[in-house]
PDB file of N, CA and C in Angstrom:
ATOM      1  N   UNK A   1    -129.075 135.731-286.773  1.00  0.00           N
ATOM      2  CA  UNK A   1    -129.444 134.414-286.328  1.00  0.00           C
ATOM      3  C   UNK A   1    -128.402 133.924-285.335  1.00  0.00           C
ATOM      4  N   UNK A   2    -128.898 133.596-284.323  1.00  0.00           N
ATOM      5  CA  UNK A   2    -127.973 132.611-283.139  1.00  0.00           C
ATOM      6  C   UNK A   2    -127.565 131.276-283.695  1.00  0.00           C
ATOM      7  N   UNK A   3    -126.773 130.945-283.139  1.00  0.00           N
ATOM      8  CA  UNK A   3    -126.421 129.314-283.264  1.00  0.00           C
ATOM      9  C   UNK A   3    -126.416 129.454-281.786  1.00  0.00           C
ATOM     10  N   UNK A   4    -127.011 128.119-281.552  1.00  0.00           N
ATOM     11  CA  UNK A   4    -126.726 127.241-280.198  1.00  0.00           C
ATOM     12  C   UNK A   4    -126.029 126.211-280.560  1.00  0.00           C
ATOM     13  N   UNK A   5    -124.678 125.297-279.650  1.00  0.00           N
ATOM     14  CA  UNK A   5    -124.439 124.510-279.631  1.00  0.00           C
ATOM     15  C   UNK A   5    -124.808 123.595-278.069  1.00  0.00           C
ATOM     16  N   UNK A   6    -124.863 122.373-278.377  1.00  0.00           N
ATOM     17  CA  UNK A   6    -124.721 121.209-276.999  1.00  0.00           C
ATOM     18  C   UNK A   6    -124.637 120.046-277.462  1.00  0.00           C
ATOM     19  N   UNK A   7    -124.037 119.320-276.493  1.00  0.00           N
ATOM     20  CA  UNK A   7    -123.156 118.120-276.383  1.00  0.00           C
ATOM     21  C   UNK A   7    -124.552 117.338-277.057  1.00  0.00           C
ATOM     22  N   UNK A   8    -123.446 115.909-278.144  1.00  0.00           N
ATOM     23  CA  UNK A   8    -124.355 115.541-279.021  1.00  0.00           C
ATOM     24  C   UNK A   8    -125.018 114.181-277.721  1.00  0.00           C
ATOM     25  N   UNK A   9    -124.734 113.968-276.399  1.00  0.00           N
ATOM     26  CA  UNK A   9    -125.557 113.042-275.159  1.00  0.00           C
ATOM     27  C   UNK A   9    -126.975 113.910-275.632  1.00  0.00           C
ATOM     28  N   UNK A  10    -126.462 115.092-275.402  1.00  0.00           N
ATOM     29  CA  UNK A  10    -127.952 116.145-274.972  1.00  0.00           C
ATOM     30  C   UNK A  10    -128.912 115.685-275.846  1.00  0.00           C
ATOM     31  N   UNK A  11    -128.675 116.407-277.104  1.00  0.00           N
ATOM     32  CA  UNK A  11    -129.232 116.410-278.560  1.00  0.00           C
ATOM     33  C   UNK A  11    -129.754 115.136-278.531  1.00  0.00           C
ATOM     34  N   UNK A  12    -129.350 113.791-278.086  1.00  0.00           N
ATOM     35  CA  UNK A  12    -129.690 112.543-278.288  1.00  0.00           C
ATOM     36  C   UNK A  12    -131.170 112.050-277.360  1.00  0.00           C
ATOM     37  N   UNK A  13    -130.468 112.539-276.406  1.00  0.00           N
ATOM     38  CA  UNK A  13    -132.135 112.499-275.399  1.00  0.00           C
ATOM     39  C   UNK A  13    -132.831 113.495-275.925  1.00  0.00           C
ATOM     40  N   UNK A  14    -132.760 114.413-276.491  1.00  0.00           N
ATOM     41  CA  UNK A  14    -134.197 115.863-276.854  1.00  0.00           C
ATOM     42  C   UNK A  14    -134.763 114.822-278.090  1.00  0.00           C
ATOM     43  N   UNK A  15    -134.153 114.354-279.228  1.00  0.00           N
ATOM     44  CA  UNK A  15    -134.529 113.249-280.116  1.00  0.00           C
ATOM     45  C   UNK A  15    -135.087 112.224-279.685  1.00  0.00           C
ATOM     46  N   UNK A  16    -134.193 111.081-278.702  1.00  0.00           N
ATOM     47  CA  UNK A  16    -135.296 110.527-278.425  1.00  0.00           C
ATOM     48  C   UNK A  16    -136.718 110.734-277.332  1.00  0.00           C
ATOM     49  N   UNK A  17    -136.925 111.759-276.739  1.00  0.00           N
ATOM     50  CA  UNK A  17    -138.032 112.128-276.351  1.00  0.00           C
ATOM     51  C   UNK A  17    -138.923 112.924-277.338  1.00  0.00           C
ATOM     52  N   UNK A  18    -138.831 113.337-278.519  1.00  0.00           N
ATOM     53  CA  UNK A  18    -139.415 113.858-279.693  1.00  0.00           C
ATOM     54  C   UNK A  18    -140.174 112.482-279.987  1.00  0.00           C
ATOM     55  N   UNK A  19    -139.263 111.545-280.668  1.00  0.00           N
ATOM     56  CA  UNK A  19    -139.564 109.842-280.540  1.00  0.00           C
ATOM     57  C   UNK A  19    -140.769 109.685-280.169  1.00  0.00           C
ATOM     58  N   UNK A  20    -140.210 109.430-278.890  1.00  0.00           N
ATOM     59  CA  UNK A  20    -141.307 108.785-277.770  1.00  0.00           C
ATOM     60  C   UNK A  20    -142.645 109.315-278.091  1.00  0.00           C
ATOM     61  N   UNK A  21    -142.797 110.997-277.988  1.00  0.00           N
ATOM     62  CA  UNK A  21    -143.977 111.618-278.133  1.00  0.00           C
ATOM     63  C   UNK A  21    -144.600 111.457-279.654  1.00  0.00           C
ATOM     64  N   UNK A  22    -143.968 111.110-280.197  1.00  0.00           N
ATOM     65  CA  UNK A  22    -144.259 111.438-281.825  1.00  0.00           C
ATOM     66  C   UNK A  22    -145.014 109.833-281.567  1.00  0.00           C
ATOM     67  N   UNK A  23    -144.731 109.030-281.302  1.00  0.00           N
ATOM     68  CA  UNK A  23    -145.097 107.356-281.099  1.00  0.00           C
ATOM     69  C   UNK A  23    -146.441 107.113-280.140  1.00  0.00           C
ATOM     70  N   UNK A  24    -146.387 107.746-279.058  1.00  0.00           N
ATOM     71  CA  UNK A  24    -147.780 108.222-278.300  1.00  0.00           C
ATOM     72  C   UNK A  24    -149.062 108.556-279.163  1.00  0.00           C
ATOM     73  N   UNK A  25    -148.431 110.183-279.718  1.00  0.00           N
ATOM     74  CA  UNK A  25    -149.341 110.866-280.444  1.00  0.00           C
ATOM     75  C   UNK A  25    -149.887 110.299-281.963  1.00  0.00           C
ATOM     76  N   UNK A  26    -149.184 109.174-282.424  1.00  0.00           N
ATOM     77  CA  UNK A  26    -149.489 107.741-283.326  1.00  0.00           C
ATOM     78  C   UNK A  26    -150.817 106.565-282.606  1.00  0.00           C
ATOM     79  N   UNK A  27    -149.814 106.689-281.323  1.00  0.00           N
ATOM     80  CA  UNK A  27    -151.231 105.693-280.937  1.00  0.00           C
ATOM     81  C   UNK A  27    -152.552 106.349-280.375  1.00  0.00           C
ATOM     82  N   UNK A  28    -152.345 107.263-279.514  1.00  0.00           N
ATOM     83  CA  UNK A  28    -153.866 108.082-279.457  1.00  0.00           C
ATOM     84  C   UNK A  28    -154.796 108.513-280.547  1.00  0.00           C
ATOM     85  N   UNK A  29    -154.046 108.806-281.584  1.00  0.00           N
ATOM     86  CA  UNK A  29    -154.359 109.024-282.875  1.00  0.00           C
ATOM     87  C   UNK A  29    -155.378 107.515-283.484  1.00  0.00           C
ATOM     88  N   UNK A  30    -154.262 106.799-283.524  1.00  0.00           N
ATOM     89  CA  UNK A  30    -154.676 105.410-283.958  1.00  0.00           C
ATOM     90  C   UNK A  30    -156.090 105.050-282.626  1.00  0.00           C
ATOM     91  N   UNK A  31    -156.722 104.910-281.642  1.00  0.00           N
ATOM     92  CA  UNK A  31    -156.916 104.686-280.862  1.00  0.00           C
ATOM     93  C   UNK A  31    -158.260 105.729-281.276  1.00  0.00           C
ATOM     94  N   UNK A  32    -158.561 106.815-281.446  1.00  0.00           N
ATOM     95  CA  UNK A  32    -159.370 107.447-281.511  1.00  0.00           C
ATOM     96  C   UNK A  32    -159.997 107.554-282.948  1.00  0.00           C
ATOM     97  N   UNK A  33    -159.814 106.855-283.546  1.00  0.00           N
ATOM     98  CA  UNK A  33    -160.024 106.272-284.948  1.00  0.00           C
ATOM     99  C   UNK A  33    -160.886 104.908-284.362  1.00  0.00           C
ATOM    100  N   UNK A  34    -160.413 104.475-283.912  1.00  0.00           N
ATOM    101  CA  UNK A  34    -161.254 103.321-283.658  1.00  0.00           C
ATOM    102  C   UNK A  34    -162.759 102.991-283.048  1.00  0.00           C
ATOM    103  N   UNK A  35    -163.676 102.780-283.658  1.00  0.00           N
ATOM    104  CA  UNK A  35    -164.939 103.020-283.329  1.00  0.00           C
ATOM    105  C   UNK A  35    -165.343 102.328-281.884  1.00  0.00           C
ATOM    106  N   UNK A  36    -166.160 103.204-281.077  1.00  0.00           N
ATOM    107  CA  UNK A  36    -166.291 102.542-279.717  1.00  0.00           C
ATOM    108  C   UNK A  36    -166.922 101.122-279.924  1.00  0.00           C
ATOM    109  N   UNK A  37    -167.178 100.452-280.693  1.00  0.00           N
ATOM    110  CA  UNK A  37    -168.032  99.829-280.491  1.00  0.00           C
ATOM    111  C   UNK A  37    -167.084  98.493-280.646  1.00  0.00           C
ATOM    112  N   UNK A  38    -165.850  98.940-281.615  1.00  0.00           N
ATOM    113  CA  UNK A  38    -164.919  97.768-281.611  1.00  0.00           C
ATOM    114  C   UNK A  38    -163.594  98.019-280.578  1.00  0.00           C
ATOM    115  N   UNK A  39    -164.025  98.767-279.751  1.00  0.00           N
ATOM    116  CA  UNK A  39    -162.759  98.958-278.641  1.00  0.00           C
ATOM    117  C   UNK A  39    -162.682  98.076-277.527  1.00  0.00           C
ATOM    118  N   UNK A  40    -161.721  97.321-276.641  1.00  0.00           N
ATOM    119  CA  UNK A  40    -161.811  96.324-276.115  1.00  0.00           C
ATOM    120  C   UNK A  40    -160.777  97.257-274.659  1.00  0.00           C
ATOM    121  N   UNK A  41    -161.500  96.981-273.245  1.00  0.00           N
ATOM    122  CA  UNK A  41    -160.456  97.714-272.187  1.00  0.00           C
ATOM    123  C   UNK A  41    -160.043  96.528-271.512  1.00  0.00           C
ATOM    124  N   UNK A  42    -158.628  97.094-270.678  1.00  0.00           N
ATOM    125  CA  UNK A  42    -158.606  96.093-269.752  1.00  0.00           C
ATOM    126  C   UNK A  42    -159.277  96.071-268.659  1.00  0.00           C
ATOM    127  N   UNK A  43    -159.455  95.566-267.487  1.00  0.00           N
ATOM    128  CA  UNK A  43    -159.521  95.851-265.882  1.00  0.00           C
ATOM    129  C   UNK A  43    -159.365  97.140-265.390  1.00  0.00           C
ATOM    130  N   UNK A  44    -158.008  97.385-266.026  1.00  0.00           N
ATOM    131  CA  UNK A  44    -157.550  98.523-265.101  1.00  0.00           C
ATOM    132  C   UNK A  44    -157.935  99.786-265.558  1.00  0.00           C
ATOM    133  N   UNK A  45    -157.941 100.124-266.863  1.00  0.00           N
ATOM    134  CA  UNK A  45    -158.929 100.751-267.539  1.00  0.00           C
ATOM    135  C   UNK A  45    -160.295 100.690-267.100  1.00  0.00           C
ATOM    136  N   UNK A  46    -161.047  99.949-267.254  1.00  0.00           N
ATOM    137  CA  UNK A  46    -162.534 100.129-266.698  1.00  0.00           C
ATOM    138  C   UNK A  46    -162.491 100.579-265.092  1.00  0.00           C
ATOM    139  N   UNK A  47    -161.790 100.215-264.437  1.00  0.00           N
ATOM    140  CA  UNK A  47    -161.262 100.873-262.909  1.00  0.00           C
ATOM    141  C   UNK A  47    -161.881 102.279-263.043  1.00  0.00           C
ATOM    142  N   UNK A  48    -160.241 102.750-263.622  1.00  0.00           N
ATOM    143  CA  UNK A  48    -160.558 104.333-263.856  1.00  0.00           C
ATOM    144  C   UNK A  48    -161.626 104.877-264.629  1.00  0.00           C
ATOM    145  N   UNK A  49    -161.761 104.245-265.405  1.00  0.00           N
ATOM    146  CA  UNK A  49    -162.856 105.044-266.071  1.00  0.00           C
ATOM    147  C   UNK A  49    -164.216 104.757-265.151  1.00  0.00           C
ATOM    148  N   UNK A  50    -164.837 103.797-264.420  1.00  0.00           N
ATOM    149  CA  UNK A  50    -166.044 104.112-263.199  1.00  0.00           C
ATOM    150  C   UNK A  50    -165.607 104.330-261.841  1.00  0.00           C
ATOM    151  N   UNK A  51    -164.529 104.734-261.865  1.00  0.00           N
ATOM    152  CA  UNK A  51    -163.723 104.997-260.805  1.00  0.00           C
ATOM    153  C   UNK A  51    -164.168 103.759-259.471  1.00  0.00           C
ATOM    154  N   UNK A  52    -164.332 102.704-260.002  1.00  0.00           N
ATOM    155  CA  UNK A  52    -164.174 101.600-258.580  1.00  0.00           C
ATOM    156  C   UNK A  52    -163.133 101.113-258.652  1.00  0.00           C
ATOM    157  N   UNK A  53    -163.276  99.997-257.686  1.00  0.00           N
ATOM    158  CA  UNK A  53    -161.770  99.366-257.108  1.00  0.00           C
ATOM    159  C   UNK A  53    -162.306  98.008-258.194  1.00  0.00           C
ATOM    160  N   UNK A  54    -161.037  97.153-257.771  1.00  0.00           N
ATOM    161  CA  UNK A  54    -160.896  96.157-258.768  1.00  0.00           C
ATOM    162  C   UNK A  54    -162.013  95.197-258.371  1.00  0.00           C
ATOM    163  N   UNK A  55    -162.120  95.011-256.952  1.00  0.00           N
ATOM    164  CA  UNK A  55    -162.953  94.354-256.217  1.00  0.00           C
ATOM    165  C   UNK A  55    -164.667  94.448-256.271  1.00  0.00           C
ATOM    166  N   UNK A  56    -165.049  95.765-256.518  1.00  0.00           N
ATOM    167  CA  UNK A  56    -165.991  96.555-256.887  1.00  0.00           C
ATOM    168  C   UNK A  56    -166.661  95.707-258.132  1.00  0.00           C
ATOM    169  N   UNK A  57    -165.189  96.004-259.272  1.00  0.00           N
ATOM    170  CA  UNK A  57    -165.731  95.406-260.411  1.00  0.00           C
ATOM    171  C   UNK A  57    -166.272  94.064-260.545  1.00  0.00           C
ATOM    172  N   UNK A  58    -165.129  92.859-259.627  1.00  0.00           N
ATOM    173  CA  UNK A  58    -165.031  91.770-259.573  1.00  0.00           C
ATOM    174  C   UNK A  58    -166.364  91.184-259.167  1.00  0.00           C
ATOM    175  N   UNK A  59    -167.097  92.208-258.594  1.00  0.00           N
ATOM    176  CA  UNK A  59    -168.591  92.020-257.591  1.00  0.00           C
ATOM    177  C   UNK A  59    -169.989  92.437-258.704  1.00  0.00           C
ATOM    178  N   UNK A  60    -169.304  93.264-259.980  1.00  0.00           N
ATOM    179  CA  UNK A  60    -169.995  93.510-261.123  1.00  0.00           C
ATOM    180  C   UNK A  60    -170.272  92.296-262.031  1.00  0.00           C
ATOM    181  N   UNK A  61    -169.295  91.703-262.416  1.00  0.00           N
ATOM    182  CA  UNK A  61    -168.696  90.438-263.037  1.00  0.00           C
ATOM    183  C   UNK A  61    -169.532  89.582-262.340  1.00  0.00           C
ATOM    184  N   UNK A  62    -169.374  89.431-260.962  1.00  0.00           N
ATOM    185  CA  UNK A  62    -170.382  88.099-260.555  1.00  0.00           C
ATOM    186  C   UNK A  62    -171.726  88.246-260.420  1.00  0.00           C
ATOM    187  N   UNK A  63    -171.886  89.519-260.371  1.00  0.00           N
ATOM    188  CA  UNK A  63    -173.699  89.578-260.556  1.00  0.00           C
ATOM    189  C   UNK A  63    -174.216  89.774-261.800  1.00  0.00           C
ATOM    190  N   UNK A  64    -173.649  89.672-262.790  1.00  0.00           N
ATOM    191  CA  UNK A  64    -173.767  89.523-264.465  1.00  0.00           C
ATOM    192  C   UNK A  64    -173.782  91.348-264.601  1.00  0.00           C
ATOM    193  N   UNK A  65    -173.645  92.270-264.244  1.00  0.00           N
ATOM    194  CA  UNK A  65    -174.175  93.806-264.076  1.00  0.00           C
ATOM    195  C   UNK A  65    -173.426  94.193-265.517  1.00  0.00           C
ATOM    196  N   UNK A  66    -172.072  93.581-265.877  1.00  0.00           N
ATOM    197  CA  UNK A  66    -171.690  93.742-266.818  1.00  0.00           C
ATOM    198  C   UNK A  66    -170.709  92.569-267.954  1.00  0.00           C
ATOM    199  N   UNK A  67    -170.755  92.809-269.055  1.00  0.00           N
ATOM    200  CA  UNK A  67    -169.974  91.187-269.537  1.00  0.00           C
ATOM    201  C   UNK A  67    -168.469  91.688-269.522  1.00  0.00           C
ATOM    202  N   UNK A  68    -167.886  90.611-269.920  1.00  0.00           N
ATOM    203  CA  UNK A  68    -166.714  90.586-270.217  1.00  0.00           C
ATOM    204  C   UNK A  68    -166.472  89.166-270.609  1.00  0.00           C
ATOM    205  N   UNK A  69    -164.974  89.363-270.961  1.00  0.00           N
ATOM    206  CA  UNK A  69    -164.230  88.374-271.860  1.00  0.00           C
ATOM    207  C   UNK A  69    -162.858  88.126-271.144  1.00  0.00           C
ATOM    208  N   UNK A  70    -162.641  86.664-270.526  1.00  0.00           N
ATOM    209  CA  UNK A  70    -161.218  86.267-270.268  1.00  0.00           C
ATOM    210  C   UNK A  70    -160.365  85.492-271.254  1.00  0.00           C
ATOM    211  N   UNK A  71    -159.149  86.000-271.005  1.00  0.00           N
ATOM    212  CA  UNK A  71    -158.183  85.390-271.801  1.00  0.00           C
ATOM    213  C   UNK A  71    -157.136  84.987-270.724  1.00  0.00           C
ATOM    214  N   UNK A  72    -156.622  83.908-270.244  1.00  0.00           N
ATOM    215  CA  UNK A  72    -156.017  83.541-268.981  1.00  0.00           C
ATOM    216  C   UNK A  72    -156.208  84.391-268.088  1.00  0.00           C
ATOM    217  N   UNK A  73    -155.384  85.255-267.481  1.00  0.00           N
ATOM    218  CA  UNK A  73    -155.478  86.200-266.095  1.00  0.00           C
ATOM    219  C   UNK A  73    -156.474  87.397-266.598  1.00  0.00           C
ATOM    220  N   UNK A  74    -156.117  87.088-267.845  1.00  0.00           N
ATOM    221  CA  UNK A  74    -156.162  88.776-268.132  1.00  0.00           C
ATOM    222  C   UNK A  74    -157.963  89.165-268.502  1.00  0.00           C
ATOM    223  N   UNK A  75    -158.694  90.387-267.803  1.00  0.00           N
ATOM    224  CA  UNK A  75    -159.887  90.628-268.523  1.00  0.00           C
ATOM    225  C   UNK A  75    -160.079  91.263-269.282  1.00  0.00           C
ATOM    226  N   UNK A  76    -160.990  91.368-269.876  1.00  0.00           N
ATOM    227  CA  UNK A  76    -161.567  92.510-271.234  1.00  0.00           C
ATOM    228  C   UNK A  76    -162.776  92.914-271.493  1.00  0.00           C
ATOM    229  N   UNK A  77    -162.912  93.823-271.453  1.00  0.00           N
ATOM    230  CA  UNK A  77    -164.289  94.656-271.378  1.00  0.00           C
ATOM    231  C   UNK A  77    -164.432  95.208-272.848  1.00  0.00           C
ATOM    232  N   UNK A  78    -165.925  95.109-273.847  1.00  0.00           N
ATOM    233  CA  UNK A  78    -166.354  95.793-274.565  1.00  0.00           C
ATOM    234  C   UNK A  78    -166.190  97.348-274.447  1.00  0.00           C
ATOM    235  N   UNK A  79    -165.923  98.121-275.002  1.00  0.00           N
ATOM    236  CA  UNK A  79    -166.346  99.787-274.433  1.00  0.00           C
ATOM    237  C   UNK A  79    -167.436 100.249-274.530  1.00  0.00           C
ATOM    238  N   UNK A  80    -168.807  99.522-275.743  1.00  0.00           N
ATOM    239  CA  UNK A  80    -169.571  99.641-275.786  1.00  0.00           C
ATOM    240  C   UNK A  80    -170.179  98.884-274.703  1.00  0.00           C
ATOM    241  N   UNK A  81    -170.000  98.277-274.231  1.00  0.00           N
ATOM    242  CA  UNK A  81    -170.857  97.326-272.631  1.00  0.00           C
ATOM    243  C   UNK A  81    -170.801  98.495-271.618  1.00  0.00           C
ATOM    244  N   UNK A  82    -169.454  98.695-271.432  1.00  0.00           N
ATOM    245  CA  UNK A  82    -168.901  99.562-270.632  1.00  0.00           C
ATOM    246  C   UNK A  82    -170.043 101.044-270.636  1.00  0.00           C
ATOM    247  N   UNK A  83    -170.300 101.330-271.759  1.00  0.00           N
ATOM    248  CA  UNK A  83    -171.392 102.692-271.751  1.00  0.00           C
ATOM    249  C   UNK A  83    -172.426 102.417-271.489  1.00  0.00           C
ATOM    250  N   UNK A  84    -173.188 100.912-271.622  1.00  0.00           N
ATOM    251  CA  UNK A  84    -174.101 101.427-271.584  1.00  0.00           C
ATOM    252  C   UNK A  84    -174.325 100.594-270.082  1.00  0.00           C
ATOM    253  N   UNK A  85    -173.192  99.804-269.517  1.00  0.00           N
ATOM    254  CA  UNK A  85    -173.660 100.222-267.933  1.00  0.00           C
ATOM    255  C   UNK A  85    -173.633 101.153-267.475  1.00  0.00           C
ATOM    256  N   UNK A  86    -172.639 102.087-267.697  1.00  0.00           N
ATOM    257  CA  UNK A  86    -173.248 103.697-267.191  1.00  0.00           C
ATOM    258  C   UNK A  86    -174.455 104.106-267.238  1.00  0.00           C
ATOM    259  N   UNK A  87    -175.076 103.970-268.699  1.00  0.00           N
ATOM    260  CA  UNK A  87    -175.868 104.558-269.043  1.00  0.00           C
ATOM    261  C   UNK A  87    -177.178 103.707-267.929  1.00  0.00           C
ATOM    262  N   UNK A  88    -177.373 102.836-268.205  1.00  0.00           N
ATOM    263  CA  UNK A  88    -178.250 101.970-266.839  1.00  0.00           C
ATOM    264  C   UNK A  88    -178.617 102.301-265.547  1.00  0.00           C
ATOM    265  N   UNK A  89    -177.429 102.785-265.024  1.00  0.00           N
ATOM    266  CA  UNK A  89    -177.258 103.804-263.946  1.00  0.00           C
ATOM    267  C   UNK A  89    -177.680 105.299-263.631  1.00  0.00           C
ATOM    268  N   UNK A  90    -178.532 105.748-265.197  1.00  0.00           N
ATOM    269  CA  UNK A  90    -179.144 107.000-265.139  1.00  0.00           C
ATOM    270  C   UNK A  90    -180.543 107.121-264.806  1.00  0.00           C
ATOM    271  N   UNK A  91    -180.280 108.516-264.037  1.00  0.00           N
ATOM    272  CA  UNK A  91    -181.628 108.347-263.677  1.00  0.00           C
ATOM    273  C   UNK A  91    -182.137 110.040-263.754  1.00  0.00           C
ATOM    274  N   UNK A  92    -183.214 109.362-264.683  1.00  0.00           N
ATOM    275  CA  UNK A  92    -183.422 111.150-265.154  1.00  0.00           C
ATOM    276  C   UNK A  92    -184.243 112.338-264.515  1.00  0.00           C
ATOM    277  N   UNK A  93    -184.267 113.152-264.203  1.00  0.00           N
ATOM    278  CA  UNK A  93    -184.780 114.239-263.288  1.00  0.00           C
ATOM    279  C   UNK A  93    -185.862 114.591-263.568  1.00  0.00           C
ATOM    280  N   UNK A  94    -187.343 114.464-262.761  1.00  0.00           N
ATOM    281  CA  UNK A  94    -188.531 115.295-263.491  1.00  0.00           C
ATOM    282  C   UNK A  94    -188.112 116.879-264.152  1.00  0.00           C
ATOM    283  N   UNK A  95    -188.734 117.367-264.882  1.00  0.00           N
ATOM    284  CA  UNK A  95    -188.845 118.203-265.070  1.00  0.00           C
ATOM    285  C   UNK A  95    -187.471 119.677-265.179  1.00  0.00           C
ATOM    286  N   UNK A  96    -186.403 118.597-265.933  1.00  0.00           N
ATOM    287  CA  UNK A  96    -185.200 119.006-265.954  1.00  0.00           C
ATOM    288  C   UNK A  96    -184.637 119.593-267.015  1.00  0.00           C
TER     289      UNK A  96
END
């Protein structure tokens, strides 16, 4: 068996980046437990996920295309709203 040694700076950052990831992999965890239907996004989230611009959305919002919920600045999107404007947007292929 080897021994490795290194300076206990080192050892301290490899720990706390173990941390960090171990705390991530808590909340994705936690997060994917959570049923879509009670999941709430922000803005910037719904962005990426229909890949428009903020402006895009902002133009969604005023033509009622989808709901949401303000809390001062900040918006919030259902995730279940969120699907099934996608889903609205389908359009199915004869004979496919």
């Amino acid at each position: 068996m080897n021994v490795i040694t290194i300076q206990s700076e080192a050892f301290d950052q490899i720990m706390g980046k173990l941390n960090s990831l171990e705390e991530r992999f808590i909340h994705l965890k936690t997060e994917a437990e959570c049923p879509l239907s009670e999941r709430w996004l922000d803005n910037q989230e719904v962005c990426i996920l229909l890949k428009v611009s903020k402006r895009t959305l902002q133009t969604y919002r005023d033509e009622s295309k989808i709901p949401f919920s303000q809390i001062g600045n900040k918006l919030y999107y259902k995730a279940v709203d969120v699907e099934k404007f996608i889903k609205s947007g389908y359009h199915k292929v004869k004979n496919f």
